[in-house]
N, C-alpha and C. Protein backbone atom coordinates (compact mmCIF):
# COMPACT_ATOMS: atom_id res chain seq x y z
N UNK A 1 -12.04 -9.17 -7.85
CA UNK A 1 -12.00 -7.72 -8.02
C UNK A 1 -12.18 -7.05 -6.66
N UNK A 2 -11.47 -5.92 -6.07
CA UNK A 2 -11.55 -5.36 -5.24
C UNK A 2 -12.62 -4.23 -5.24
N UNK A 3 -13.43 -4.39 -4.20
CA UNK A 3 -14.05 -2.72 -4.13
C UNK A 3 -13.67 -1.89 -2.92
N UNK A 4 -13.52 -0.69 -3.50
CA UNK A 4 -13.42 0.33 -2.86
C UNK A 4 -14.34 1.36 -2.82
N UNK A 5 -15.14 2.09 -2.23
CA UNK A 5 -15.73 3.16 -2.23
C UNK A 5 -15.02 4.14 -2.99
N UNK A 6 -15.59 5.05 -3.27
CA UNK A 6 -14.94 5.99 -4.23
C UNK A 6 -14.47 6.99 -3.00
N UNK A 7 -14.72 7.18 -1.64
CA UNK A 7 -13.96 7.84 -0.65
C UNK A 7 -13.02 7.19 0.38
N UNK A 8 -13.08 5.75 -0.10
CA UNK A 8 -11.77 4.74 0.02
C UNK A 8 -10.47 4.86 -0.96
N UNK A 9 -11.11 4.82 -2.15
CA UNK A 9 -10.16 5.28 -3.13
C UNK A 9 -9.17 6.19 -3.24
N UNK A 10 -10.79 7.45 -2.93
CA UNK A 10 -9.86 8.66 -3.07
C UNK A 10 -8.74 8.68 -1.52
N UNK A 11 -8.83 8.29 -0.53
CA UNK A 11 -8.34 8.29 0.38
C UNK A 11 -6.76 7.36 0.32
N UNK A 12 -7.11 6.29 -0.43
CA UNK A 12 -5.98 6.13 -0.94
C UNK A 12 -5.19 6.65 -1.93
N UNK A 13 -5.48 7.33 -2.75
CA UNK A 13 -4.93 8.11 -3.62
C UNK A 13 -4.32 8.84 -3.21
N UNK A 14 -4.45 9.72 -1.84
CA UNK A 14 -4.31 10.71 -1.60
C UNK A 14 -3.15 10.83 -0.49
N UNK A 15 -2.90 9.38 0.40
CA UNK A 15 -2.16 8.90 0.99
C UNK A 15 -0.59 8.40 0.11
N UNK A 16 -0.80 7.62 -0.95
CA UNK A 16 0.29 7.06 -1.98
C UNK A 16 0.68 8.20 -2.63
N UNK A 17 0.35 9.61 -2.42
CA UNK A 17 0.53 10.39 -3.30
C UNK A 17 1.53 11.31 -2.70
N UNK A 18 1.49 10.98 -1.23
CA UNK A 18 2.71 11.86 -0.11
C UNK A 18 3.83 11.06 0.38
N UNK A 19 3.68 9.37 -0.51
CA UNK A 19 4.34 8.82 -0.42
C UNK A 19 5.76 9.30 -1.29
N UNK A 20 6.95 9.00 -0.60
CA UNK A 20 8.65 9.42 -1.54
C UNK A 20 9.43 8.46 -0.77
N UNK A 21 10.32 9.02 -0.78
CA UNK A 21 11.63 7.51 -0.11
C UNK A 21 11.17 6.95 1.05
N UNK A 22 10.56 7.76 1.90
CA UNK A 22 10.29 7.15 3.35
C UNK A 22 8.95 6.86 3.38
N UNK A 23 8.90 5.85 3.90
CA UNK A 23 7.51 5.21 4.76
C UNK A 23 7.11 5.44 5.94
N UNK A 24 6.43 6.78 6.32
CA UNK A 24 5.86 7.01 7.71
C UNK A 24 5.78 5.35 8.58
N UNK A 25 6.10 5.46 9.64
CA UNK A 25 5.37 4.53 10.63
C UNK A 25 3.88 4.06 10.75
N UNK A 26 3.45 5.49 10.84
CA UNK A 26 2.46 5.79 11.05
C UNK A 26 1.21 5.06 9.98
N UNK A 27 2.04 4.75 8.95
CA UNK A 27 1.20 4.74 7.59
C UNK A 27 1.25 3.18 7.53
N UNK A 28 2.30 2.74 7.91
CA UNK A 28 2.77 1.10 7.65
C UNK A 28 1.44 0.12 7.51
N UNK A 29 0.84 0.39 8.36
CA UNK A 29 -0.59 -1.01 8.58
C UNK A 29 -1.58 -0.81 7.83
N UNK A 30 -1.73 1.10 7.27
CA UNK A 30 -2.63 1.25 6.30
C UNK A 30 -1.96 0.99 4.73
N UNK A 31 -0.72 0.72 4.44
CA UNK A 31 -0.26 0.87 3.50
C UNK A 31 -0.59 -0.90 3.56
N UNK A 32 -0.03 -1.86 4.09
CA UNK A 32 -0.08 -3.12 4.18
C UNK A 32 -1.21 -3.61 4.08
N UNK A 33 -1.83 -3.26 4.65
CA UNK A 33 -3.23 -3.85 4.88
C UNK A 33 -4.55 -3.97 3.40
N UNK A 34 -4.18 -2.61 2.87
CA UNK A 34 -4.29 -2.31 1.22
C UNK A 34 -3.40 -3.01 0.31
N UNK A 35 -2.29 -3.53 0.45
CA UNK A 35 -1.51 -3.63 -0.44
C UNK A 35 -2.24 -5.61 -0.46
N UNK A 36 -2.48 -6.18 1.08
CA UNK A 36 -3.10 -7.55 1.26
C UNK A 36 -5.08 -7.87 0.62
N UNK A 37 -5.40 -6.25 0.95
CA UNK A 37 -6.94 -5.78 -0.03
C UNK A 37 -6.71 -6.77 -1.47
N UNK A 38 -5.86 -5.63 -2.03
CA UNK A 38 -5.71 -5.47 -3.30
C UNK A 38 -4.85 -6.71 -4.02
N UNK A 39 -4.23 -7.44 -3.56
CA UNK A 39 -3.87 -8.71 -4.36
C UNK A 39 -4.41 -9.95 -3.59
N UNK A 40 -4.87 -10.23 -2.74
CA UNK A 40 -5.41 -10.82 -2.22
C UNK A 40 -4.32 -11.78 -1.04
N UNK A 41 -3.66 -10.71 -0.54
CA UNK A 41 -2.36 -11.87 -0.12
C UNK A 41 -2.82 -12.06 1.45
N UNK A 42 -2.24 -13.15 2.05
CA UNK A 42 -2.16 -13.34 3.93
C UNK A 42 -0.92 -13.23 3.65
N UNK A 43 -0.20 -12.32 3.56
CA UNK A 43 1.10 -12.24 4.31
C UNK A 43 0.87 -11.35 5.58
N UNK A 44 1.92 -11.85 6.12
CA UNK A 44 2.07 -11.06 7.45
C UNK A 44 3.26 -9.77 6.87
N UNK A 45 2.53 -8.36 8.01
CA UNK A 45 3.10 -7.43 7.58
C UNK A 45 4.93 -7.67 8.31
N UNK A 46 5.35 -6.79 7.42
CA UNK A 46 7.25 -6.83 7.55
C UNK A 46 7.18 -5.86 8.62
N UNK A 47 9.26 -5.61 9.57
CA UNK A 47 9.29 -4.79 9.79
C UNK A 47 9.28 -4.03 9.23
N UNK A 48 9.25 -2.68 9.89
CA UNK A 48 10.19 -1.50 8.93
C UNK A 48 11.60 -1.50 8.88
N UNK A 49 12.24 -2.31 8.94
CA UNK A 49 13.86 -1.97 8.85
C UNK A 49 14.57 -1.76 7.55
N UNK A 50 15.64 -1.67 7.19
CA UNK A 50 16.06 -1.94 5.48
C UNK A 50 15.81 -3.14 5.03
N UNK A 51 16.27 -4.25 5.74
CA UNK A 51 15.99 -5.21 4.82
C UNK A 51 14.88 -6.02 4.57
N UNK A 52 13.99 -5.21 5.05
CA UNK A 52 11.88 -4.98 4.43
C UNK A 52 11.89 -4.78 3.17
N UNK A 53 13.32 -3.27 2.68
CA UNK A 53 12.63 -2.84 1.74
C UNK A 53 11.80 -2.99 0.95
N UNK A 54 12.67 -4.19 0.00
CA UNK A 54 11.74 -4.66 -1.14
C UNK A 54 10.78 -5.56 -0.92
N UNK A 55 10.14 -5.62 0.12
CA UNK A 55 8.57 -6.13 0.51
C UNK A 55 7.97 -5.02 0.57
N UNK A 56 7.95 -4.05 1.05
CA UNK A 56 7.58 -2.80 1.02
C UNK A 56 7.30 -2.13 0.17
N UNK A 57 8.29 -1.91 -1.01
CA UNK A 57 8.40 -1.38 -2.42
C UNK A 57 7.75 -2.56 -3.22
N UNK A 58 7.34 -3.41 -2.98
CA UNK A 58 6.32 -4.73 -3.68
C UNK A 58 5.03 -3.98 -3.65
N UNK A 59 4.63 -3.57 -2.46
CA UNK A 59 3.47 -3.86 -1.57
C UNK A 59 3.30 -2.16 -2.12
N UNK A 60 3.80 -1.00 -2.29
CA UNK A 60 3.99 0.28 -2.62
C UNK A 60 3.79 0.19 -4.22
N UNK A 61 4.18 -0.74 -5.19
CA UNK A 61 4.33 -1.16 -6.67
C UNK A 61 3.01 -1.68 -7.22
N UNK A 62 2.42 -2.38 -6.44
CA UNK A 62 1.32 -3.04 -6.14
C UNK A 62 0.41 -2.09 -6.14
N UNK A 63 -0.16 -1.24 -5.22
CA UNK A 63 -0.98 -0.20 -4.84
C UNK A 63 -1.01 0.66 -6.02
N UNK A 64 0.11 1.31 -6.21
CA UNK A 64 0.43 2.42 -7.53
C UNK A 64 -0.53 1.57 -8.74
N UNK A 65 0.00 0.39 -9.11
CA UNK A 65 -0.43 -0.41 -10.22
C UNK A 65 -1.79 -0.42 -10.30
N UNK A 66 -2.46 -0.87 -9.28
CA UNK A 66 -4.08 -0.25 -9.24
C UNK A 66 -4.49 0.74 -9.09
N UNK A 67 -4.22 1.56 -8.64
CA UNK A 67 -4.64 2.95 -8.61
C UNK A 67 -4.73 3.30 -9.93
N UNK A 68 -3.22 3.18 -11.01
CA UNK A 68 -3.25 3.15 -12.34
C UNK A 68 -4.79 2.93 -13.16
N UNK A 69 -4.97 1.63 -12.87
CA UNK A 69 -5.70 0.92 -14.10
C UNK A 69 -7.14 1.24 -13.07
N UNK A 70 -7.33 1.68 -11.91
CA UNK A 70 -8.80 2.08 -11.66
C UNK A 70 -8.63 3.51 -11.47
């Protein structure tokens, strides 16, 4: 089980929530780095290029999904 502080949480909530088609740069290592939190993975983070996407949209599917159920 993952913990988060409830001003971790909300901080993620609040980040996935300005998320839409594009993936800031800026956001990439905090989005990854949560997405490796929360399922417990060592992957190494992707580029950003297109054909990331759907590691990206995994790792974005992932996050949403918990946020959901906590």
């Amino acid at each position: 089980m993952v913990n988060y502080t409830e001003e971790e949480l909300q901080e993620l909530k609040t980040t996935m929530s300005t998320m839409g088609g594009y993936l800031p740069k800026d956001k990439t290592g905090y989005i990854w780095n949560n997405y490796k939190r929360i399922t417990n993975s060592k992957e190494n983070q992707p580029c950003t290029c297109p054909s990331s996407g759907k590691l990206w949209q995994k790792a974005i599917n992932a996050i949403n999904t918990y946020l959901k159920e906590n």
